[in-house]
Protein backbone atom coordinates (compact mmCIF):
# COMPACT_ATOMS: atom_id res chain seq x y z
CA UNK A 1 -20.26 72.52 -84.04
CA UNK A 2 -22.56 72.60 -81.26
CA UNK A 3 -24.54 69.82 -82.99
CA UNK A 4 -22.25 67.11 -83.14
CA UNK A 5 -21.24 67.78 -79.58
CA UNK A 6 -24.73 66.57 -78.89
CA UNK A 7 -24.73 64.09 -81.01
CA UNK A 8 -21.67 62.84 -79.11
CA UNK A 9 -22.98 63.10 -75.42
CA UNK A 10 -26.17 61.09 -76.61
CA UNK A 11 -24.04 58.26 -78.20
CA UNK A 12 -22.07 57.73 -75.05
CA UNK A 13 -25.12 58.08 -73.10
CA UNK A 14 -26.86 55.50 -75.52
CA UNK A 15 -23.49 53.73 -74.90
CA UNK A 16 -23.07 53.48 -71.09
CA UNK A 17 -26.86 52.60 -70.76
CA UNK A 18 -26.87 49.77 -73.01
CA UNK A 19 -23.52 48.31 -70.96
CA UNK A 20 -25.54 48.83 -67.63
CA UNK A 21 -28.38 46.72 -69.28
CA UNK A 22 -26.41 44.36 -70.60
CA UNK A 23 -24.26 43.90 -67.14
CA UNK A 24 -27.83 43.81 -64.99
CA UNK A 25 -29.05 40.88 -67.39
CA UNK A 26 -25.97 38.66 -67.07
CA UNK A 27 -26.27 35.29 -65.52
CA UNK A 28 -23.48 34.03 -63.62
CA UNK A 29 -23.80 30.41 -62.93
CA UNK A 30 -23.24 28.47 -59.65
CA UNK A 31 -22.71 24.58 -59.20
CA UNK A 32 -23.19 22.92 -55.91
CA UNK A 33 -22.37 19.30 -55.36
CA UNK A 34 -23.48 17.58 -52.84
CA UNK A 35 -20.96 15.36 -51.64
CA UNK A 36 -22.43 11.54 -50.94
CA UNK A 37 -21.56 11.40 -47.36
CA UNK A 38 -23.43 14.46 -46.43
CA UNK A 39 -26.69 12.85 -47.99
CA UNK A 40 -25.47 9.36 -46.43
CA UNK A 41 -25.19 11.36 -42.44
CA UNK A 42 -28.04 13.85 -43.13
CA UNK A 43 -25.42 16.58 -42.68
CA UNK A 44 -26.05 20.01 -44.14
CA UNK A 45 -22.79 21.26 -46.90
CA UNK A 46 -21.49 24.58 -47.40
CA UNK A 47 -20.56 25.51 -50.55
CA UNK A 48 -17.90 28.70 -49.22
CA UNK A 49 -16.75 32.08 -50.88
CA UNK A 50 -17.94 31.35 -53.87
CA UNK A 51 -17.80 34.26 -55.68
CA UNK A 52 -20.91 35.90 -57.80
CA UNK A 53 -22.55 39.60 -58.07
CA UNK A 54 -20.42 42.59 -57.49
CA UNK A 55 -20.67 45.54 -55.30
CA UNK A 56 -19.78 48.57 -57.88
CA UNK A 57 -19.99 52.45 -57.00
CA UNK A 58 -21.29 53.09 -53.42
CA UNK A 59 -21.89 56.29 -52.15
CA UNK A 60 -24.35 55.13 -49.59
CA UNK A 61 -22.00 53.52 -46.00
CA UNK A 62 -25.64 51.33 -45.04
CA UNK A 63 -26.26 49.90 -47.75
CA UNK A 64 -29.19 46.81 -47.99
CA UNK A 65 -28.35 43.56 -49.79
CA UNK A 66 -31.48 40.91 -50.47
CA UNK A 67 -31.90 38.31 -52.24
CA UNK A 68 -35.15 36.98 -54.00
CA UNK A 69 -35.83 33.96 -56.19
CA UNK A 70 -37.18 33.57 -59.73
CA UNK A 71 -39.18 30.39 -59.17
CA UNK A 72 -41.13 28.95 -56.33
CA UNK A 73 -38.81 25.75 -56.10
CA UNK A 74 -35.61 24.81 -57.60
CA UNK A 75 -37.40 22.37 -60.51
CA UNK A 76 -35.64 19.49 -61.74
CA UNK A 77 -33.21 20.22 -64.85
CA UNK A 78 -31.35 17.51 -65.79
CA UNK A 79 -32.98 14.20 -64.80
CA UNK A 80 -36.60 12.50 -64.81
CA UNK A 81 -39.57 15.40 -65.17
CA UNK A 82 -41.24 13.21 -62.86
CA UNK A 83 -38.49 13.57 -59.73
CA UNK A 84 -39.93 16.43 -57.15
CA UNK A 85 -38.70 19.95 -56.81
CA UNK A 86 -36.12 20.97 -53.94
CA UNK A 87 -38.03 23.39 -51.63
CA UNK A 88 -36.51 26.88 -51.36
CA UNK A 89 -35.93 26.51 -47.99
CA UNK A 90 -32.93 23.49 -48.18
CA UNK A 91 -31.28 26.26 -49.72
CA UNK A 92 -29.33 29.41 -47.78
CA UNK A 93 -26.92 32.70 -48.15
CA UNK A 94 -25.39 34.10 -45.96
CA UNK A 95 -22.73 36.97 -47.63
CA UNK A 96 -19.09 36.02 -46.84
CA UNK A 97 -17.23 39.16 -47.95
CA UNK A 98 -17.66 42.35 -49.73
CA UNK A 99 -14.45 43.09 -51.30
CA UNK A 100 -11.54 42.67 -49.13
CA UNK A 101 -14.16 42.89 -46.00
CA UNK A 102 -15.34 39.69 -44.65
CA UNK A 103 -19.34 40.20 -42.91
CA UNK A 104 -19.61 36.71 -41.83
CA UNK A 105 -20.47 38.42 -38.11
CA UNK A 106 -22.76 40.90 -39.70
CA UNK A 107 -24.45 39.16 -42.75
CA UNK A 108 -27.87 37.46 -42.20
CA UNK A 109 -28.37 33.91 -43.44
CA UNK A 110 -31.87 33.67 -45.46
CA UNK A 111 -33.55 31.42 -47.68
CA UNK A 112 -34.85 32.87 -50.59
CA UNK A 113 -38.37 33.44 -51.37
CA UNK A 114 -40.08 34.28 -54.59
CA UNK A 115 -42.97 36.71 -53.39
CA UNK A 116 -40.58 39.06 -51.33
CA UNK A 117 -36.49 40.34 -51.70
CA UNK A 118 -34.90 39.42 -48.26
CA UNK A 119 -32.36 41.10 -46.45
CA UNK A 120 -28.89 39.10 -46.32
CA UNK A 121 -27.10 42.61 -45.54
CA UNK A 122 -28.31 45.28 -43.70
CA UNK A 123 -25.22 47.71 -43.67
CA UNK A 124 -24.00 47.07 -40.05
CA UNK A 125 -20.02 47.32 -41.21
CA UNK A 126 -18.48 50.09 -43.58
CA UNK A 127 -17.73 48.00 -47.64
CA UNK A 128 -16.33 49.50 -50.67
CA UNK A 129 -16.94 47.97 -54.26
CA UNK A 130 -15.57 44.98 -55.04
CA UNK A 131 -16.90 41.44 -55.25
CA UNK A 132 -19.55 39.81 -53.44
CA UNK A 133 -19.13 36.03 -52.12
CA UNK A 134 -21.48 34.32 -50.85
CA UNK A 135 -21.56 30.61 -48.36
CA UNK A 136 -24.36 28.58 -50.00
CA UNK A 137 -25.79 26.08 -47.38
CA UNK A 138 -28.01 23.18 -48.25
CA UNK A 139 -30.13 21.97 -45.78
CA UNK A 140 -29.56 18.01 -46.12
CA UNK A 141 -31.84 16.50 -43.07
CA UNK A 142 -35.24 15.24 -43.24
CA UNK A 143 -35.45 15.43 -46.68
CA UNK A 144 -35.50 12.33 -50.09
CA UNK A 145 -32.72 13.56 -51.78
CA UNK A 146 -33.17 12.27 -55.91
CA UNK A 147 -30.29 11.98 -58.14
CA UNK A 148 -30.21 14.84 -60.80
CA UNK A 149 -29.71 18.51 -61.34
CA UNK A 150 -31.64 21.25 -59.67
CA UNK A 151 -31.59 24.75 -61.03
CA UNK A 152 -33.03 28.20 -59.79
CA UNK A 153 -32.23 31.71 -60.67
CA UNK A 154 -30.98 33.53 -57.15
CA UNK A 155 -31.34 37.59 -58.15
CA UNK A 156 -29.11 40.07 -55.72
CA UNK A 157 -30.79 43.88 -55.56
CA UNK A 158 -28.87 46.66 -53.81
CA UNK A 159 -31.21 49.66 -51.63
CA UNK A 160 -28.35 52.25 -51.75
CA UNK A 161 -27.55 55.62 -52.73
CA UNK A 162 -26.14 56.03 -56.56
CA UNK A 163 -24.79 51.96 -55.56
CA UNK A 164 -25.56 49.24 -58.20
CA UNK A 165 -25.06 45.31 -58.24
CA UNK A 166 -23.47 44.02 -61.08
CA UNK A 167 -24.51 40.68 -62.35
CA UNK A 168 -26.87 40.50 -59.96
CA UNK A 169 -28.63 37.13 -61.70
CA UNK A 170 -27.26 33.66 -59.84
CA UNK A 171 -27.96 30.54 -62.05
CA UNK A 172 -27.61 28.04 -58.73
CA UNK A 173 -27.25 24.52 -59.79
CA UNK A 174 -27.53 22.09 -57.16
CA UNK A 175 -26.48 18.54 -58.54
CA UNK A 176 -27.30 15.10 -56.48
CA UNK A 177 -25.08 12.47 -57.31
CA UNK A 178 -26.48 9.19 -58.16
CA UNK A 179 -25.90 6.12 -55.39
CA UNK A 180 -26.53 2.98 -54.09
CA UNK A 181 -24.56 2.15 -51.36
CA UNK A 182 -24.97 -0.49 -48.70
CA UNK A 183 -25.11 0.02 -45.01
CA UNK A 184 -25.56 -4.01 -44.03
CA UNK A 185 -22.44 -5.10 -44.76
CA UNK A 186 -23.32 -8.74 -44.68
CA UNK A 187 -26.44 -10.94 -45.39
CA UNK A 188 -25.71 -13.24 -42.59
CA UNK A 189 -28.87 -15.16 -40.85
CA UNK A 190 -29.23 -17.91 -38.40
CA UNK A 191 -32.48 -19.62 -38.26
CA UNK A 192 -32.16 -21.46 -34.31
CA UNK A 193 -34.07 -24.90 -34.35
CA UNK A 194 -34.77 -25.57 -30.07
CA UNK A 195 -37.30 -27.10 -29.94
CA UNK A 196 -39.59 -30.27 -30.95
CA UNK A 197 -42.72 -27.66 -31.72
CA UNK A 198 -41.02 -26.40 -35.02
CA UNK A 199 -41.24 -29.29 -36.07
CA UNK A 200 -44.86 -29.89 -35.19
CA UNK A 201 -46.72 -26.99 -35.87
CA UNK A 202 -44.40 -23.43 -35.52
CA UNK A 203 -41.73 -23.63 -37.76
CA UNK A 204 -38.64 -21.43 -37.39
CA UNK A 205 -38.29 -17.75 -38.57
CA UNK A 206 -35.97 -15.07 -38.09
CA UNK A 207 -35.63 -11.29 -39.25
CA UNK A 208 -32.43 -9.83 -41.18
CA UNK A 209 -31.79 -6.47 -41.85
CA UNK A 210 -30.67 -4.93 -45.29
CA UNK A 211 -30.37 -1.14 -44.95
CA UNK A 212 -28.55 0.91 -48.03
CA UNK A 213 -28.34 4.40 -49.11
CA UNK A 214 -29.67 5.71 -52.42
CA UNK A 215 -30.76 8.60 -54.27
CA UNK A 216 -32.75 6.75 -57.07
CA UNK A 217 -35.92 4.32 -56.99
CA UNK A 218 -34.31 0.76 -56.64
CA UNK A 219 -35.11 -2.94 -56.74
CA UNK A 220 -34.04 -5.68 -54.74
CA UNK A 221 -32.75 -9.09 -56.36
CA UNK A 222 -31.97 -12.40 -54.28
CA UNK A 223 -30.44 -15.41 -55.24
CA UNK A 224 -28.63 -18.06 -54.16
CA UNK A 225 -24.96 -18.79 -54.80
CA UNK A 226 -25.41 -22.90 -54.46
CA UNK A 227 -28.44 -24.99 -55.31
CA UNK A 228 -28.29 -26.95 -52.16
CA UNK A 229 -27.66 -26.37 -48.38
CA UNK A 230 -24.16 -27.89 -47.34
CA UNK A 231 -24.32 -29.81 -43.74
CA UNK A 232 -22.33 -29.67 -41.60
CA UNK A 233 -23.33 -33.26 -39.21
CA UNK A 234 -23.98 -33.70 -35.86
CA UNK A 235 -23.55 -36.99 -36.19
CA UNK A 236 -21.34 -38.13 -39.71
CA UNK A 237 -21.90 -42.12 -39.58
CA UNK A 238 -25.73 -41.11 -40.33
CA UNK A 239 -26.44 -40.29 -44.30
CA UNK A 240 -27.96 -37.29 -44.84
CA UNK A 241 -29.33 -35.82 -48.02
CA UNK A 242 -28.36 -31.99 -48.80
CA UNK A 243 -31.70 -30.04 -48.66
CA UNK A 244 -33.13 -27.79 -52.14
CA UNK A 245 -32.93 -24.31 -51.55
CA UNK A 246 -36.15 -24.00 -52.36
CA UNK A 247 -37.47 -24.38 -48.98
CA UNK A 248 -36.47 -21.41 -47.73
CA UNK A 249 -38.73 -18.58 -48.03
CA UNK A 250 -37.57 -15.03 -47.88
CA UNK A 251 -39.97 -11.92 -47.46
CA UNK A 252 -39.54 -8.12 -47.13
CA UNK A 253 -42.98 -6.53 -45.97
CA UNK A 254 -45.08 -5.69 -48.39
CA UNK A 255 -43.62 -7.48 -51.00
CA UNK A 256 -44.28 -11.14 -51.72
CA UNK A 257 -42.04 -14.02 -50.21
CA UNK A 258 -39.71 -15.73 -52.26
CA UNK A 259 -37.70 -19.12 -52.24
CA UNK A 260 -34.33 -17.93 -53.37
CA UNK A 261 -32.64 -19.82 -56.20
CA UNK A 262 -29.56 -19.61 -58.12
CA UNK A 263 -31.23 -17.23 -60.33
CA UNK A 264 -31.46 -13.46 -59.40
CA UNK A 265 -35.39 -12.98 -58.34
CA UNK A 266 -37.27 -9.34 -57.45
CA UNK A 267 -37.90 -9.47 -53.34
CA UNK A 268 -38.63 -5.62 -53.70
CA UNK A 269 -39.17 -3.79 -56.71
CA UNK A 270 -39.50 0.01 -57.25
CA UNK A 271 -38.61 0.81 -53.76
CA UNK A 272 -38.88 4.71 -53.81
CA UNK A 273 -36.06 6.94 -52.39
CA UNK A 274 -36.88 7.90 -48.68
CA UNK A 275 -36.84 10.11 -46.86
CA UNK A 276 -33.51 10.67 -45.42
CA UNK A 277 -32.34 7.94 -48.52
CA UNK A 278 -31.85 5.39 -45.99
CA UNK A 279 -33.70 2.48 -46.64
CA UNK A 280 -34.20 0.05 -44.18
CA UNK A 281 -35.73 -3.60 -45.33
CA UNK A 282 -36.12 -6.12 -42.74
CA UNK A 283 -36.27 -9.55 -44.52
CA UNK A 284 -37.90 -12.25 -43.10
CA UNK A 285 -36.76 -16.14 -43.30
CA UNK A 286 -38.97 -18.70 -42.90
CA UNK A 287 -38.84 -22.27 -42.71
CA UNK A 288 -42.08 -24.12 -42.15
CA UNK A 289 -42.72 -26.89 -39.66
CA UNK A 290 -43.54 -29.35 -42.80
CA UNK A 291 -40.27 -28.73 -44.30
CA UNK A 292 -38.07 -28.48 -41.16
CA UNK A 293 -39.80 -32.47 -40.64
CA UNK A 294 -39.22 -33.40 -44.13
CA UNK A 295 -35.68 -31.63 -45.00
CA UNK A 296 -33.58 -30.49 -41.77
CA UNK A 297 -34.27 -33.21 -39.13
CA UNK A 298 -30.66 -34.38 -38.17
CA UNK A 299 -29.12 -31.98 -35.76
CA UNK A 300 -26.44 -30.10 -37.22
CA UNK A 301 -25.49 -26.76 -39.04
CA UNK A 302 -27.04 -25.89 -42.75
CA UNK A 303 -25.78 -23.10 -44.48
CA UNK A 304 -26.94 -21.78 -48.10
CA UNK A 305 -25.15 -18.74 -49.10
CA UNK A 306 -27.14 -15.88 -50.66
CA UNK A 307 -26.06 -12.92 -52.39
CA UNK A 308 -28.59 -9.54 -52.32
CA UNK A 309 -27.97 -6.96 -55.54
CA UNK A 310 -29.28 -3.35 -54.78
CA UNK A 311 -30.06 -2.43 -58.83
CA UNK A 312 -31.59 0.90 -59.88
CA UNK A 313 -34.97 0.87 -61.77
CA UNK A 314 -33.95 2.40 -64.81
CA UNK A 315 -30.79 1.24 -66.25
CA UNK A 316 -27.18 2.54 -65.69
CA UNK A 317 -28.85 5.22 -63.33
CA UNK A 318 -26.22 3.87 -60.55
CA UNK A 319 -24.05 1.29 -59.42
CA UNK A 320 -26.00 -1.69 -58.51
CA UNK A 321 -24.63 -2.31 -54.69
CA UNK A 322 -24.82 -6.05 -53.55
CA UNK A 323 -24.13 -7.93 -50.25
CA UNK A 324 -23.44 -11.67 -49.38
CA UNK A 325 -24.06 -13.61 -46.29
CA UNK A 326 -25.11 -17.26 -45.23
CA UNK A 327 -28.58 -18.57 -44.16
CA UNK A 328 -27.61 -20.83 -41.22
CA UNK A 329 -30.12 -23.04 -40.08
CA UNK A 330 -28.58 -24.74 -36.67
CA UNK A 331 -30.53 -27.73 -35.48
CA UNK A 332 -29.84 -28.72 -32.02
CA UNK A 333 -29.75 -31.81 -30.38
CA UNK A 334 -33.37 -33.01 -28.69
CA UNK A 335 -35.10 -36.08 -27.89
CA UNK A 336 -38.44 -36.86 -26.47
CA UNK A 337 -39.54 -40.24 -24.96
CA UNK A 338 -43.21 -40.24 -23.98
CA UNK A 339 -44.79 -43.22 -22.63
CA UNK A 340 -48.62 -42.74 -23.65
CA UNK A 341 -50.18 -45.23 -21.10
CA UNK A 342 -48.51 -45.12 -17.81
CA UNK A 343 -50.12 -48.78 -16.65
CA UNK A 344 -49.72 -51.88 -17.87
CA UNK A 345 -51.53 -54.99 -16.31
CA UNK A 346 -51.17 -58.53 -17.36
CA UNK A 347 -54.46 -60.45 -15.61
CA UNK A 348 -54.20 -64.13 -14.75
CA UNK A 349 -57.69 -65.01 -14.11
CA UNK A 350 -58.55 -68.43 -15.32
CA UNK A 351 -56.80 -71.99 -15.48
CA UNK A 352 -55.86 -71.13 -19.11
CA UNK A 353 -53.76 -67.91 -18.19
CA UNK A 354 -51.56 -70.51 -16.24
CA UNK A 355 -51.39 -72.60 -18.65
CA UNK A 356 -50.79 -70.41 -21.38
CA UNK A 357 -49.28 -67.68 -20.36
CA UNK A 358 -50.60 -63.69 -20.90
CA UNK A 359 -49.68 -61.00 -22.78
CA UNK A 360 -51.22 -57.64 -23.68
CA UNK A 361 -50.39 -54.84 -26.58
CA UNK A 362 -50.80 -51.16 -26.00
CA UNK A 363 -50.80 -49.62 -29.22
CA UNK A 364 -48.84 -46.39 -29.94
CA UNK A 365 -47.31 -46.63 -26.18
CA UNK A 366 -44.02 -45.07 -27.03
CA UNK A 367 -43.88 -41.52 -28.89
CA UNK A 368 -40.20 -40.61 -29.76
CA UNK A 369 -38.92 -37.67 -31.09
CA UNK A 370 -34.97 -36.81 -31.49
CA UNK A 371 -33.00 -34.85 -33.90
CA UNK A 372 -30.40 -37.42 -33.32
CA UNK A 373 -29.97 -41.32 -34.05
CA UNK A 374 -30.85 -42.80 -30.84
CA UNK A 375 -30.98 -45.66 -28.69
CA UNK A 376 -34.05 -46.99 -26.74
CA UNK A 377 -33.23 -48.71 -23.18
CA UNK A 378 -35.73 -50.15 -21.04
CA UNK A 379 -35.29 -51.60 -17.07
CA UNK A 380 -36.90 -52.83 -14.21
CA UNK A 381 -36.68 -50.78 -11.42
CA UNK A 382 -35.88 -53.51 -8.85
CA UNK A 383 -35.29 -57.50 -9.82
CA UNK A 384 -38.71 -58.22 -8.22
CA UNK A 385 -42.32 -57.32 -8.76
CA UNK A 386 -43.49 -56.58 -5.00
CA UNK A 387 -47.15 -57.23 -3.85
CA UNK A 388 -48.69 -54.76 -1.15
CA UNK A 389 -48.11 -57.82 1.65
CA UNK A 390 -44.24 -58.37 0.93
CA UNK A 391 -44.48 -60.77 -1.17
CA UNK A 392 -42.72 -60.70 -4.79
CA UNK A 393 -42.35 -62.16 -7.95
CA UNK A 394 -39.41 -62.06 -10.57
CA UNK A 395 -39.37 -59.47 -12.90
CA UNK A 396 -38.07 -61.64 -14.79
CA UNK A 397 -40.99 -63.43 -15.97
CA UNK A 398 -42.18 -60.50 -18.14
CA UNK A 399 -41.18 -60.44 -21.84
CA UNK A 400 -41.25 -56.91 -23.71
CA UNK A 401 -41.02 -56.89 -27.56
CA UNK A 402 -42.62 -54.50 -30.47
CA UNK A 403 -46.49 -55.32 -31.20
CA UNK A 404 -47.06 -57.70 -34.29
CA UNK A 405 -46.44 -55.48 -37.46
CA UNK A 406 -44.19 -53.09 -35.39
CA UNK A 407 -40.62 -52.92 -36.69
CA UNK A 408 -37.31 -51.62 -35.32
CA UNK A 409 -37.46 -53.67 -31.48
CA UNK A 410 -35.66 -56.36 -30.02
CA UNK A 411 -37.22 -58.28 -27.87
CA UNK A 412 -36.08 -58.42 -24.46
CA UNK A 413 -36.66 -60.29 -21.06
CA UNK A 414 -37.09 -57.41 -18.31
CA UNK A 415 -34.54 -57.43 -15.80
CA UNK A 416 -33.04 -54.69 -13.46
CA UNK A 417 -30.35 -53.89 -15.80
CA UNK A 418 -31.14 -51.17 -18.85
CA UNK A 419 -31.49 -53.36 -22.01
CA UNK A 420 -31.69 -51.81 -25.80
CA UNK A 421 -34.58 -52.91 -27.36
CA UNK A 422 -34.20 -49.89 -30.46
CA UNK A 423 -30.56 -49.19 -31.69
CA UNK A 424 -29.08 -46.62 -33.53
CA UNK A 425 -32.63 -46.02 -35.14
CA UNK A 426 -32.89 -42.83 -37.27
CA UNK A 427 -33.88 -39.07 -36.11
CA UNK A 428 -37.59 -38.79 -35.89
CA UNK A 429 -40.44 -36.64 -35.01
CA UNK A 430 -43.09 -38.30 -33.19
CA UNK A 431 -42.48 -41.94 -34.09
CA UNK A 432 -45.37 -44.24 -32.87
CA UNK A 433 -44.19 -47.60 -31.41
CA UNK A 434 -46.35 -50.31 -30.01
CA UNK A 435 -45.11 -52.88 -27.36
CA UNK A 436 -46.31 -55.74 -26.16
CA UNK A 437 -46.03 -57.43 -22.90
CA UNK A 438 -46.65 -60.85 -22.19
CA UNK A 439 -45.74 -63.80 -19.72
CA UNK A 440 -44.93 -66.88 -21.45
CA UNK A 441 -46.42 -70.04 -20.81
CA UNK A 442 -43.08 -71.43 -19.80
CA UNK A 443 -42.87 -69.02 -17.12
CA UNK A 444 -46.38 -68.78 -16.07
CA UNK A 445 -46.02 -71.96 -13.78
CA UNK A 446 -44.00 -69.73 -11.60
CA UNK A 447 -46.69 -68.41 -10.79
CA UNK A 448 -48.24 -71.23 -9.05
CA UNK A 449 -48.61 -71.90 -5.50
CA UNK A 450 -48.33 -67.78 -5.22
CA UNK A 451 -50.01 -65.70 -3.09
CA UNK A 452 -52.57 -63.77 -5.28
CA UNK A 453 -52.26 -60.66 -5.29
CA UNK A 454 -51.25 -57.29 -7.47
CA UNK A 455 -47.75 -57.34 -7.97
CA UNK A 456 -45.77 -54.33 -9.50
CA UNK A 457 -42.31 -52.62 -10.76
CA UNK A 458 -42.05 -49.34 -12.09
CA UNK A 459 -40.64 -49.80 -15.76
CA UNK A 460 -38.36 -47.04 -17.26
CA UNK A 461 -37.89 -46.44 -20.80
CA UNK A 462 -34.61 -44.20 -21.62
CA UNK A 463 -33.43 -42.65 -25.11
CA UNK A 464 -30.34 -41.85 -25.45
CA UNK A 465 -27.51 -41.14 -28.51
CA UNK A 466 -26.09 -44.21 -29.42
């Protein structure tokens, strides 16, 4: 009789210890989401009260609650091997209640560490059994958040008197959702033509911006939605061909420039999350003084709409995000008239002068640059040429038309009142024009029985839009 009394103690001895064991070993698993707009605003997220080890039989009223972790990161789980760990210290607990007692003024919030247990309670309040919750707090901030799953093992221990934890093991799963979501929310450029020296030698540039959001490597496409600029003219009576699209080129640092085109094209590839997963790309447009000459003279607005797509690198990892704008290029109005040699002289030295008259050609003597069709207008400034005694001559006399070979002027018979000798001519950059000047014979006798002399008028050439 005595025997199987024994026997029965030791079996629910046996019993009860294997239960303890098997309630110590138990995993209870914890899944933290981060929500996207925490990651977007770098602010930290609180997982609250979620519930996990228990507090069973205390005799002990200061009891000592820590924490330690099973690994020395929390590893990636579910996603590419090759994606870092999250650091132990983005994660924190801080105990919420202990049963029906809530410590949030008495708990301590730690991060765990996998060398030491730390102390999340120290027994500064009175608790009874029950459950233990816990606030999880991931610290979002300063850190390049990659799409996946994160796992670590969390263990709770208990420094008590005849106390235990039960399932003290945490399985925390922290899960980072995969994105791609823009920040620029258009593609919108102007590229501001001012002045004659884009045309010459500068060109005309202009940075964009195209920031986005992400938690996974991405690349950056570019295209064009039309094959040609539209134009929008200055002046519509003047035929002007629409411009390839090709002549725009588009760079983001450290990537190579592209000309977009109605096919997607890579102006960033394998861009790498970063830190704080905002990335901000600062394209650069570029239209060179060569093609500005050759393409986008005539003053006026060009616009070629663009589209940029935000893909991931590896396929269906997240939504591609895209944005759409227009590359404006907005030529303004400018002419230039430069008169290359400021003095003219038409010599009457010998009989043969008089009697056949003088003339003289200055090569290149008018440079004209305008954006705009234009006019050319030339005057005297009085209706006499006036020698330094008083006396004069008419201006009359002199005859101005374009150099032999030199197209595009009328000739015209100076007078006081502005005269066109180039109409309506086309916009140019730096067009040459020679003129020549010349007295006729059959008003060279006019000359006779003058007072020699130097005789002079200040001649004014004018552009202006027709």
């Amino acid at each position: 009789m005595i025997l199987k009394l024994l026997k029965k103690k030791l079996y629910t001895l046996l019993s009860l210890f294997c239960s303890l064991v098997l309630a110590s070993t138990a995993v209870a698993q914890v899944t933290i989401n981060l929500p996207e707009p925490n990651i977007r605003t770098q602010s930290d997220y609180t997982a609250e009260a979620i519930g996990g080890p228990s507090l069973n039989a205390l005799l002990s009223l200061v009891p000592t609650i820590s924490i330690k972790s099973n690994l020395a990161n929390f590893p990636i789980s579910i996603g590419a091997a090759s994606i870092p760990a999250v650091p132990l210290n983005r994660f924190f607990v801080k105990i919420y209640s202990i049963g029906s007692l809530v410590l949030l003024g008495s708990s301590t919030e730690q991060f765990p560490s996998n060398t030491e247990a730390k102390p999340v309670y120290g027994g500064l309040a009175s608790v009874t059994p029950g459950p233990i919750k816990s606030n999880y707090r991931i610290q979002i901030g300063g850190y390049a958040w990659h799409a996946g799953t994160f796992s670590n093992t969390i263990v709770f221990s208990l420094t008590a008197l005849l106390g235990s934890i039960g399932s003290p093991n945490q399985l925390i799963n922290i899960v980072v959702p995969p994105f791609i979501t823009m920040e620029t929310s258009t593609a919108d450029i102007a590229l501001n033509v001012t002045s004659l020296d884009q045309f010459r030698s500068t060109g005309v540039t202009a940075n964009g911006n195209l920031n986005y959001f992400t938690t996974v490597n991405t690349n950056v496409r570019l295209k064009s939605t039309a094959a040609n600029f539209s134009f929008n003219k200055t002046y519509p009576n003047l035929p002007v061909p629409v411009n390839a699209s090709s002549l725009l080129n588009v760079k983001i640092p450290a990537f190579a420039a592209v000309n977009p085109t109605t096919t997607d094209q890579n102006v960033a590839t394998s861009v790498a999350v970063p830190i704080g997963n905002k990335n901000l790309n600062t394209p650069t447009y570029t239209i060179t003084a060569a093609n500005l000459k050759s393409n986008f003279l005539q003053a006026g607005i060009y616009t070629l709409p663009i589209t940029y797509s935000i893909p991931p690198v590896t396929a269906n990892e997240a939504t591609t995000a895209s944005v759409s704008g227009n590359t404006t290029i907005n030529v303004a109005s400018i002419s230039e008239l430069i008169v290359s040699q400021p003095a003219v002289k038409l010599i009457f030295g010998t009989t043969n002068d008089y009697k056949n008259g003088v003339s003289i050609t200055m090569s290149n003597h008018l440079s004209v640059s305008s954006t705009v069709p234009y006019d050319i207008t030339v005057k005297a400034s009085g209706a006499n040429l006036t020698s330094a005694s008083g006396n004069t001559l008419p201006v009359n006399l002199i005859r101005i038309e374009g150099a032999a070979g030199q197209a595009g002027i009328t000739p015209i018979t100076l007078s006081a009142t502005a005269q066109k000798i180039v109409s309506a001519s086309a916009p140019a950059i730096d067009r040459q024009l020679s003129i020549k000047y010349s007295i006729p014979s059959a008003q060279a006798a006019q000359l006779l029985n003058k007072a020699g002399g130097d005789y002079t008028t200040t001649v004014t050439y004018t552009i202006v839009a027709p």
